[in-house]
Protein backbone atom coordinates (compact mmCIF):
# COMPACT_ATOMS: atom_id res chain seq x y z
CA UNK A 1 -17.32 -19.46 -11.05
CA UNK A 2 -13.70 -18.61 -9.72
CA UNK A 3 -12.96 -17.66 -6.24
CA UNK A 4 -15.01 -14.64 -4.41
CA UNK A 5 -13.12 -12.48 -1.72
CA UNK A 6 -14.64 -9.49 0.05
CA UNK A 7 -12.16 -6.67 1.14
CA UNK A 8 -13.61 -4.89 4.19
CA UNK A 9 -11.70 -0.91 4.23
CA UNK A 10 -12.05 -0.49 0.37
CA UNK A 11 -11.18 2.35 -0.03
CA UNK A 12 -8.30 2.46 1.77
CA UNK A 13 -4.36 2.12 0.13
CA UNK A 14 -4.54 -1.99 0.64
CA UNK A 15 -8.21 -2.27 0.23
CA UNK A 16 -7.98 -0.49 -3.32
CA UNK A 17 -5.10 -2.36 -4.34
CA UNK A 18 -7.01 -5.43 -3.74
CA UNK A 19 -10.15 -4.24 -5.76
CA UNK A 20 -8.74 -2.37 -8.69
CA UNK A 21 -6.26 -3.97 -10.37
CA UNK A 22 -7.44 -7.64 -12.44
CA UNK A 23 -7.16 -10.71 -10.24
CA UNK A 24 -8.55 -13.68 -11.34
CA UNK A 25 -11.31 -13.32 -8.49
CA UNK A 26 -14.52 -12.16 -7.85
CA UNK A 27 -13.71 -9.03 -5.52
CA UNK A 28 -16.17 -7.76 -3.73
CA UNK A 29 -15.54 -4.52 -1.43
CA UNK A 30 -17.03 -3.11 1.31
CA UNK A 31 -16.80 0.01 3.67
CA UNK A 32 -18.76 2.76 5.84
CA UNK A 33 -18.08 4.98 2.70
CA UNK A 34 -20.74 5.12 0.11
CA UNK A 35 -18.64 6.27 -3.04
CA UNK A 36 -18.27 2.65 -4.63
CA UNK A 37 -14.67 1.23 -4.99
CA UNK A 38 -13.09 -1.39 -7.82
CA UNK A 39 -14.64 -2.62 -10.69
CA UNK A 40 -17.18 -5.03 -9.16
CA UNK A 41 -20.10 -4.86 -6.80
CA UNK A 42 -19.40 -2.92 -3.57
CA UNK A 43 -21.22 -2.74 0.04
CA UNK A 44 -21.50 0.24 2.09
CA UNK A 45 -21.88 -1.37 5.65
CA UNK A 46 -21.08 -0.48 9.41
CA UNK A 47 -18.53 -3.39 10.64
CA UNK A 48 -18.94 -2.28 14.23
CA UNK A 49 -22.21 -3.61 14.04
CA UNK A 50 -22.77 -7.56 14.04
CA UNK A 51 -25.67 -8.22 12.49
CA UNK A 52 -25.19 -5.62 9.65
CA UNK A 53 -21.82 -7.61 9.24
CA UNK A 54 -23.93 -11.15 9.54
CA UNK A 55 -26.36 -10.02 6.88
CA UNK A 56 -23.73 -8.88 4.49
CA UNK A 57 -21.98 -11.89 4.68
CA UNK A 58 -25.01 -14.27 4.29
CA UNK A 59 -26.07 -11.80 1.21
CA UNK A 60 -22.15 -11.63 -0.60
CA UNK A 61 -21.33 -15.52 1.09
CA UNK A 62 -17.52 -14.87 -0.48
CA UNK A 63 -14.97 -17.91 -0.11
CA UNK A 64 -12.70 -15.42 2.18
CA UNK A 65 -12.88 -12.25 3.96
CA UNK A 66 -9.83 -9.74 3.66
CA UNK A 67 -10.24 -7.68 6.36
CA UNK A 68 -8.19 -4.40 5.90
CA UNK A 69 -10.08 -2.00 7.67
CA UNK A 70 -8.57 -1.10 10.61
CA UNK A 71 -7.04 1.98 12.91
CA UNK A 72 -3.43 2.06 12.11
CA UNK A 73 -2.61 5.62 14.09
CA UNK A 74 -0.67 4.23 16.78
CA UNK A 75 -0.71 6.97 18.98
CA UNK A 76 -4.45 7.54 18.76
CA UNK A 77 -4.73 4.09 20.09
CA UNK A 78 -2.83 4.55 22.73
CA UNK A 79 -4.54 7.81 23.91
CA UNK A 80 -8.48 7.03 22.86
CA UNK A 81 -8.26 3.04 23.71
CA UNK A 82 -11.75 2.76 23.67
CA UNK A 83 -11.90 4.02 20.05
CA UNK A 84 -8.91 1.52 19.44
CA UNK A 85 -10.77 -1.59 20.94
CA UNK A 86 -13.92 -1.06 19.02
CA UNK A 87 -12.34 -0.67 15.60
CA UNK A 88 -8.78 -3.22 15.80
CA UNK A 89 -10.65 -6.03 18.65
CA UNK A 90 -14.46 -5.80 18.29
CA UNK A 91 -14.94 -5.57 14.72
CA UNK A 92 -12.57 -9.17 14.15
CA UNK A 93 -14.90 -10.97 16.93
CA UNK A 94 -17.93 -9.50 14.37
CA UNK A 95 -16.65 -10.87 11.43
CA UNK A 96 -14.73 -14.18 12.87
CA UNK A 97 -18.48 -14.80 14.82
CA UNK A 98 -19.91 -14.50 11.29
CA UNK A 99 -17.39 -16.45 9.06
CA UNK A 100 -17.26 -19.61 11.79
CA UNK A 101 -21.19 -19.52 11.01
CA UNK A 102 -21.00 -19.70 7.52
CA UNK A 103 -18.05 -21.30 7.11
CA UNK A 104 -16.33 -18.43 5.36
CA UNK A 105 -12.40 -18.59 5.68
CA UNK A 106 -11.23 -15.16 7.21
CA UNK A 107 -8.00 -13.02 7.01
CA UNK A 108 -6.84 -10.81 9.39
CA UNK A 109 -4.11 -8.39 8.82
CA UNK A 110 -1.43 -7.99 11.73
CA UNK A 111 2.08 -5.89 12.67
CA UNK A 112 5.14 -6.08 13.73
CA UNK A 113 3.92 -4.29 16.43
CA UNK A 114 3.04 -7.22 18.69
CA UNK A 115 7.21 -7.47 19.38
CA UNK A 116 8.87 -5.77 21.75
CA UNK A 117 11.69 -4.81 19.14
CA UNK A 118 14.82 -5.85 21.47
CA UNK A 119 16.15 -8.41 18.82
CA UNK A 120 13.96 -8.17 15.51
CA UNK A 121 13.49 -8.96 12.70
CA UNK A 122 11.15 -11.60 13.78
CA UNK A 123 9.91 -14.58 12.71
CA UNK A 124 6.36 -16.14 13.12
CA UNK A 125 7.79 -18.33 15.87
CA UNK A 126 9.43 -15.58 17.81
CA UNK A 127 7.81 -15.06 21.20
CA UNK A 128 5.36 -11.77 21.11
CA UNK A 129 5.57 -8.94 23.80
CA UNK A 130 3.71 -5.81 22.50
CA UNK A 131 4.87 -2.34 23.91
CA UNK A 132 1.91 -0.30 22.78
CA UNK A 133 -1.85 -0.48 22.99
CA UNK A 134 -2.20 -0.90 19.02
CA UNK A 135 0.24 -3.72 19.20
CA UNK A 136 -1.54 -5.02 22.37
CA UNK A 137 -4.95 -5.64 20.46
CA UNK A 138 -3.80 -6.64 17.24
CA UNK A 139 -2.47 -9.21 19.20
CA UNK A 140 -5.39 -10.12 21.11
CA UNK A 141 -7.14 -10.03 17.26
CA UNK A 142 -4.66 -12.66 15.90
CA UNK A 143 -6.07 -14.56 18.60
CA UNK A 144 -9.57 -14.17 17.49
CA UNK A 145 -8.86 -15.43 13.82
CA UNK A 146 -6.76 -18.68 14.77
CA UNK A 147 -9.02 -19.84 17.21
CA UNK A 148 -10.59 -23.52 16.41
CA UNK A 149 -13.10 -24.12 14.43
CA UNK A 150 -12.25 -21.41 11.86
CA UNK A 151 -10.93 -21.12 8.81
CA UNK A 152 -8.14 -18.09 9.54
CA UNK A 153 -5.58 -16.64 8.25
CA UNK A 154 -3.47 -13.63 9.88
CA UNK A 155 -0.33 -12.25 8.08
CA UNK A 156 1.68 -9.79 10.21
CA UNK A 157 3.47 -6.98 7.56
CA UNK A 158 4.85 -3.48 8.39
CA UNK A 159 5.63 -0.02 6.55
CA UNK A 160 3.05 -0.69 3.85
CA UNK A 161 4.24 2.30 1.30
CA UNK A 162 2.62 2.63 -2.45
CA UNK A 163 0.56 5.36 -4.05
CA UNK A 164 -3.10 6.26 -5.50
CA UNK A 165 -5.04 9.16 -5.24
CA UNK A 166 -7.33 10.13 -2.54
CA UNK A 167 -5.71 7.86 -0.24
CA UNK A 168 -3.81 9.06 2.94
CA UNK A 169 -0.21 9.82 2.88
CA UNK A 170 2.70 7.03 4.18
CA UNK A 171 5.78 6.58 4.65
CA UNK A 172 7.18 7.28 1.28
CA UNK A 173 4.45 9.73 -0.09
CA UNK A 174 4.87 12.06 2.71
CA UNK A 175 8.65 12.66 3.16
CA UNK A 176 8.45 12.82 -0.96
CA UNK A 177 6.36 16.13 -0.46
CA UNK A 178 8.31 17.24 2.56
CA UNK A 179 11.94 16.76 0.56
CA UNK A 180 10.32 18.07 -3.27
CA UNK A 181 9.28 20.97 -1.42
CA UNK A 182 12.68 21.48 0.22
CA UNK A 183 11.42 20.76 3.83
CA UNK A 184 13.90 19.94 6.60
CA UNK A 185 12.71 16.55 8.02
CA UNK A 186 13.88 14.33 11.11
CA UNK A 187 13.40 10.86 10.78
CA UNK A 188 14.15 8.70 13.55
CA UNK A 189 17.39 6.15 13.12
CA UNK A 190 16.91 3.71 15.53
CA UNK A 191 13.05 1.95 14.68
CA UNK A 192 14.09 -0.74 11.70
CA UNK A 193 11.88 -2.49 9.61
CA UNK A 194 11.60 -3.66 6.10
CA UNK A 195 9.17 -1.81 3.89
CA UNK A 196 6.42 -3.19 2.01
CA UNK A 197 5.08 -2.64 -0.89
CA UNK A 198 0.76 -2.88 -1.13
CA UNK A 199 0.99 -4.36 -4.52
CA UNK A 200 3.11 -6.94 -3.04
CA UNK A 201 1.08 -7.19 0.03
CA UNK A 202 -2.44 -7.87 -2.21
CA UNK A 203 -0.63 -10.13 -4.61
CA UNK A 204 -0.01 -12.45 -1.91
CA UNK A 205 -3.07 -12.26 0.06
CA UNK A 206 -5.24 -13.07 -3.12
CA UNK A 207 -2.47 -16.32 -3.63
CA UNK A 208 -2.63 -17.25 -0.02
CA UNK A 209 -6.60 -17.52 -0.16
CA UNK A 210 -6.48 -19.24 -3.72
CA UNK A 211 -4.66 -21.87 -1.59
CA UNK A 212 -6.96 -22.08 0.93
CA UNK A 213 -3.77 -21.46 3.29
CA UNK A 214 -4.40 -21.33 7.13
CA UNK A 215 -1.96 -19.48 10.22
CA UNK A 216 0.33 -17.27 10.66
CA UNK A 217 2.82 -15.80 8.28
CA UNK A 218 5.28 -12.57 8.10
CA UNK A 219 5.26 -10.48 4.48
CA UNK A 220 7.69 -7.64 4.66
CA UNK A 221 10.07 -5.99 1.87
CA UNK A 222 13.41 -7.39 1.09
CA UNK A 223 14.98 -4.35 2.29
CA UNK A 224 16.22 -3.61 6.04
CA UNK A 225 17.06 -0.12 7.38
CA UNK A 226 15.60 2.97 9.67
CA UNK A 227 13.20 5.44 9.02
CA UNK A 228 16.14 7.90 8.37
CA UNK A 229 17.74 5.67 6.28
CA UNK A 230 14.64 4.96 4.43
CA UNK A 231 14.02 8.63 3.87
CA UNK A 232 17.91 9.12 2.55
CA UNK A 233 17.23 6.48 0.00
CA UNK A 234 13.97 8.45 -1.41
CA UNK A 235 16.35 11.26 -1.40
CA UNK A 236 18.61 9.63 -3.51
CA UNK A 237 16.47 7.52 -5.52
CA UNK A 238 14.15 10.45 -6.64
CA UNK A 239 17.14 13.03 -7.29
CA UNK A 240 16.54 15.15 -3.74
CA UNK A 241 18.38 16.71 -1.34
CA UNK A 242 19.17 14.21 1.43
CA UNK A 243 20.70 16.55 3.09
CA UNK A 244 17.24 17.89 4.17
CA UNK A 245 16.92 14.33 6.37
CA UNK A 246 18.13 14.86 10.11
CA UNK A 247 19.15 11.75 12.17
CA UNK A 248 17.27 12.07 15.69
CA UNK A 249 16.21 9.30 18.32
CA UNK A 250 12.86 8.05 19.32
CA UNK A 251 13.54 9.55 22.94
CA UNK A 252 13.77 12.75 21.60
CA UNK A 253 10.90 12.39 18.53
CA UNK A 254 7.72 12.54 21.62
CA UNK A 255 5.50 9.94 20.49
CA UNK A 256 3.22 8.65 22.54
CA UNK A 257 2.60 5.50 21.97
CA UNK A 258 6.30 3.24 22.71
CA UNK A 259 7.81 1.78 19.52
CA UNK A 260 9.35 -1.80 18.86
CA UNK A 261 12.98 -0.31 17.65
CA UNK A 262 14.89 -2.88 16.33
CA UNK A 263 12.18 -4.49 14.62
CA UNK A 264 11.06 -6.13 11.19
CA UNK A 265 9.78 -9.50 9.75
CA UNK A 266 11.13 -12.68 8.52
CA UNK A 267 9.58 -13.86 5.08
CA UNK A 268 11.01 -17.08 4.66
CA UNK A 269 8.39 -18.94 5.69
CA UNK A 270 6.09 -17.23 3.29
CA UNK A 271 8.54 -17.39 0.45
CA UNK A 272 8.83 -21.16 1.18
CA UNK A 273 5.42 -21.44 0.49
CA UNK A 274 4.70 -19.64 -2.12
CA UNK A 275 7.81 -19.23 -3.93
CA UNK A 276 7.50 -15.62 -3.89
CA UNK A 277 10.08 -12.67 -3.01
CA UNK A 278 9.18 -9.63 -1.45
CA UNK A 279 10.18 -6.67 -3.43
CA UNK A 280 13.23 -4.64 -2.52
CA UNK A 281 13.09 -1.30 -1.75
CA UNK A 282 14.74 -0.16 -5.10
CA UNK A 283 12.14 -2.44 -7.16
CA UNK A 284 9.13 -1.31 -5.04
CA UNK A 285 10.29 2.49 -5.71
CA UNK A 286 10.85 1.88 -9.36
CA UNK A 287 7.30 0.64 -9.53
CA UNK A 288 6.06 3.44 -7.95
CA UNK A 289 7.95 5.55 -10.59
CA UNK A 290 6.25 3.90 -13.70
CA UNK A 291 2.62 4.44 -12.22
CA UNK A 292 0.77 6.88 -14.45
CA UNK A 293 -1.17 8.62 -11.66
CA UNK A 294 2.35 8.86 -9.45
CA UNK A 295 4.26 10.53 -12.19
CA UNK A 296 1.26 12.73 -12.72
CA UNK A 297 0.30 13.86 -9.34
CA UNK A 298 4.04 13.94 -8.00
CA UNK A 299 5.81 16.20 -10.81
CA UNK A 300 8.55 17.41 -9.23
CA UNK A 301 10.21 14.20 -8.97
CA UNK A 302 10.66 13.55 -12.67
């Protein structure tokens, strides 16, 4: 029998890209939902409670946990914190309490959101000083995973962008249906990152877990620029009017939560490893373009 991983948030952008495509694994998802997800067994199950996350565990007993479910709004953190520390804190002390127990190995997502952005892109040595509430706790939850006597794994990534249907809009999706529709759009030009692609992202988590790897490791896109500049290149890549994209500050775009500005993530450790390079943006788009259900559900772009 090959390798068994359970995604928690299945039905989620990441979560579904782990469980839908063919990996040579047994995946296993899981979620609050009750629609199943993927094309093997799934687990409808409350994560906020620890014994219903015990019990699943000792039922499924997978070689790792991927644990994608999480509350990504960064402003909502900030503003309902209890909300925030139930669903990004208390959930990983569930799962890592249940893993150590069985001796399941356990990843936890993370962001560039635990730096303070003042000289990014980061690597996994860099020191951390989160700005925000979100960042503060997925911090805090990094710490939960690498504790001793665990077998954890955390990878930090940012601006996850990809497409399939019934999942919430991103990054790319959104300004695509804002520009196609000839919406005028501000984008901020002064938070930088390096998008990701989720295909990219689940490739590599199902390779670091074949390897049994442990720690800490970055996974970002090849490609560094701002938000503005990100939307300009969907512009321009998909045929649109980039004129449509306004350049404006974070001062002046009132979110609540602080950002990390100049920001972003090293890779080399991670490419080191596994021998792998994150996507550009240009490759990660032209992916997007060949998927069947993209092209069908976004005709105005072709």
């Amino acid at each position: 029998m090959g390798m068994k991983l359970l995604v928690t948030g299945a039905h989620g952008l990441l979560g579904r890209s782990l469980l839908e495509p063919d990996f040579d694994a047994e995946m296993i998802g899981c979620g609050r939902g009750e629609t199943p997800v993927g094309k093997g067994a799934y687990h409808p199950v409350e994560l906020t409670d620890p014994r219903a996350v015990l019990a699943l565990l000792e039922k499924v007993r997978p070689d790792w946990v991927i644990h994608t479910a999480a509350l990504t709004d960064v402003d909502r953190c900030e503003s309902d914190r209890p909300l925030a520390l139930q669903i990004n804190l208390d959930i990983v002390r569930h799962l890592a309490s249940a893993c150590r127990q069985l001796n399941l190995g356990l990843v936890q997502l993370s962001t560039d959101y635990v730096f303070d952005g003042q000289n990014g892109p980061y690597s996994e040595q860099d020191p951390t000083n989160p700005l925000s509430y979100y960042g503060a706790i997925k911090l805090q939850s990094e710490g939960v995973v690498l504790q001793e006597g665990l077998k954890g794994l955390v990878l930090r990534t940012l601006w996850l962008y990809g497409y399939l249907p019934e999942t919430r809009r991103n990054l790319v999706t959104w300004p695509l249906e804002a520009l196609a529709r000839g919406d005028q759009l501000k984008m901020v030009d002064d938070q930088w990152g390096n998008p990701t692609h989720v295909h990219d992202l689940a490739q590599v988590l199902v390779e670091l877990c074949r390897r049994q790897v442990q720690g800490l490791f970055h996974l970002g896109g090849a490609t560094y620029l701002t938000r503005y500049q990100l939307t300009q290149e969907l512009a321009r890549f998909f045929g649109l009017d980039s004129g449509l994209v306004q350049p404006i500050s974070t001062a002046t775009a009132g979110q609540k939560a602080p950002r990390p500005l100049r920001s972003g993530l090293r890779t080399q450790a991670l490419e080191s490893l596994l021998g792998h390079t994150p996507l550009s943006l240009s490759q990660g788009l032209e992916r997007l373009a060949d998927q069947e259900n993209f092209r069908r559900d976004f005709p105005n772009l072709f």
